[in-house]
Protein backbone atom coordinates (compact mmCIF):
# COMPACT_ATOMS: atom_id res chain seq x y z
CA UNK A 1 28.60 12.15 15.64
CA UNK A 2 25.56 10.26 16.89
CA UNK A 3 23.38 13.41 17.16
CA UNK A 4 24.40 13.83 13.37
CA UNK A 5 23.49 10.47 12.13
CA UNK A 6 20.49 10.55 13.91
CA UNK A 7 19.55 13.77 11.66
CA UNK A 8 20.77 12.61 8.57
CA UNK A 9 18.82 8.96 9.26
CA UNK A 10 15.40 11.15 9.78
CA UNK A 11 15.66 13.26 6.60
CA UNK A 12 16.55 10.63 4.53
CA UNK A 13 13.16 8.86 5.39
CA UNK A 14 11.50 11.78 4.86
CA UNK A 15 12.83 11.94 1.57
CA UNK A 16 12.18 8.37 1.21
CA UNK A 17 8.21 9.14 1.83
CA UNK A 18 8.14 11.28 -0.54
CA UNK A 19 9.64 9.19 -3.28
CA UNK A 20 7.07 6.45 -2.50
CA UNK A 21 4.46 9.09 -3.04
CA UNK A 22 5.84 9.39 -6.09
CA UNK A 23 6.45 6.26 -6.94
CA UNK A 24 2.44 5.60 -6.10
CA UNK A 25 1.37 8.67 -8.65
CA UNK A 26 3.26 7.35 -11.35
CA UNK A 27 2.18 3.54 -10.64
CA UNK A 28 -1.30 4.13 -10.04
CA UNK A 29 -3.45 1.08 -11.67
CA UNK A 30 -0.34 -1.21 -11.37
CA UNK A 31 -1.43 -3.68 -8.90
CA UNK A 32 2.10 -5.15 -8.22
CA UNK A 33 4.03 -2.37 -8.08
CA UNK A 34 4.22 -1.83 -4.11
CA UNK A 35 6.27 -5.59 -4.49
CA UNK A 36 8.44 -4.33 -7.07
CA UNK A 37 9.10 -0.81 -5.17
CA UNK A 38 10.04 -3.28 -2.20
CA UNK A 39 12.10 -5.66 -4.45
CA UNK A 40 14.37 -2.81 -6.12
CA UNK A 41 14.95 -1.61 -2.37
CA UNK A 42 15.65 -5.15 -0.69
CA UNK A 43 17.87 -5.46 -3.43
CA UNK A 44 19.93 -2.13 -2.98
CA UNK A 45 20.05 -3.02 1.19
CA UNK A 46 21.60 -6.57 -0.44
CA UNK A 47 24.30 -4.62 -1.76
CA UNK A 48 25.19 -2.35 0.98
CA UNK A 49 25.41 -5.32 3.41
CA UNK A 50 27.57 -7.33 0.79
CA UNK A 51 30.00 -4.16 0.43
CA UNK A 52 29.83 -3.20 3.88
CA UNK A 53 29.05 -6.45 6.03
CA UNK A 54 30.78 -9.18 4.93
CA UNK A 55 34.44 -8.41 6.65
CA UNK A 56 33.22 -9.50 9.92
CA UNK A 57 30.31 -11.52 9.28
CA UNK A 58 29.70 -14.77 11.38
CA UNK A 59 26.95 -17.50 10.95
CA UNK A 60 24.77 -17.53 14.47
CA UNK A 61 21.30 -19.86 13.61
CA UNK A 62 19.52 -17.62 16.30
CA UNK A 63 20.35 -14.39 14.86
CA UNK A 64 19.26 -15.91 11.64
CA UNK A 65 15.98 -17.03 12.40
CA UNK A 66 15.35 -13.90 14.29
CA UNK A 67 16.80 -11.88 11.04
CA UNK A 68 14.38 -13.71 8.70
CA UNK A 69 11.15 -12.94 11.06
CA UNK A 70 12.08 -9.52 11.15
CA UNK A 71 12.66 -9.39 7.36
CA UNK A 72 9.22 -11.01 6.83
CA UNK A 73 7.51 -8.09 9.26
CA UNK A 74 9.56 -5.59 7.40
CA UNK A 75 8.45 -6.64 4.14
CA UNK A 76 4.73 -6.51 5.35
CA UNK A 77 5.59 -2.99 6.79
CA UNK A 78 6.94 -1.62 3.39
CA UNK A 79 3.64 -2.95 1.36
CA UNK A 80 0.98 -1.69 4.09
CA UNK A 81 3.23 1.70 3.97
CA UNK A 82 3.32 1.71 0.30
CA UNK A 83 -0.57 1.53 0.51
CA UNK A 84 -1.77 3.56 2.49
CA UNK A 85 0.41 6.41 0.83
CA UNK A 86 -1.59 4.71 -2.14
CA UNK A 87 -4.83 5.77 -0.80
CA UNK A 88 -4.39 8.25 1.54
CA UNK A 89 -2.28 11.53 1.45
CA UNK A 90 0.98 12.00 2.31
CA UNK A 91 0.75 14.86 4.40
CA UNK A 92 -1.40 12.28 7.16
């Protein structure tokens, strides 16, 4: 089951590359639009962990603060990513 997850987990980002590509084409001259591509899929992880996490959630401050640094660096991730498919092909 793991060996299958891990498959499914690498196409979909492939997939997910591509539609950032795309995204970029359509976009192009928009100066904002990497935030709002990043937005629109914060937003749509929101939901997942509100339909799938909330059953056994519990509050822990450390896991918090360590949550919210890692969302920061993810959210910097996403925007340099969303560049440099921007400038640069996709194929690199």
């Amino acid at each position: 089951m793991n060996y299958i997850l891990m498959v499914i987990t690498v196409l979909v980002s492939g997939v997910q590359s591509i539609f950032r590509k795309q995204f970029n084409i359509k976009t192009e001259g928009i100066s904002c639009a990497p935030f709002v591509f990043n937005l629109v899929a914060s937003l749509a992880a929101i939901v997942f962990l509100l339909c799938f996490g909330l059953a056994d959630f519990t509050f822990h401050l450390p896991t918090v603060l360590y949550a919210v640094c890692f969302g920061l660096l993810s959210e910097a991730a996403m925007v340099t990513i969303l560049y440099a498919f921007m400038y640069g092909p996709l194929s690199l």
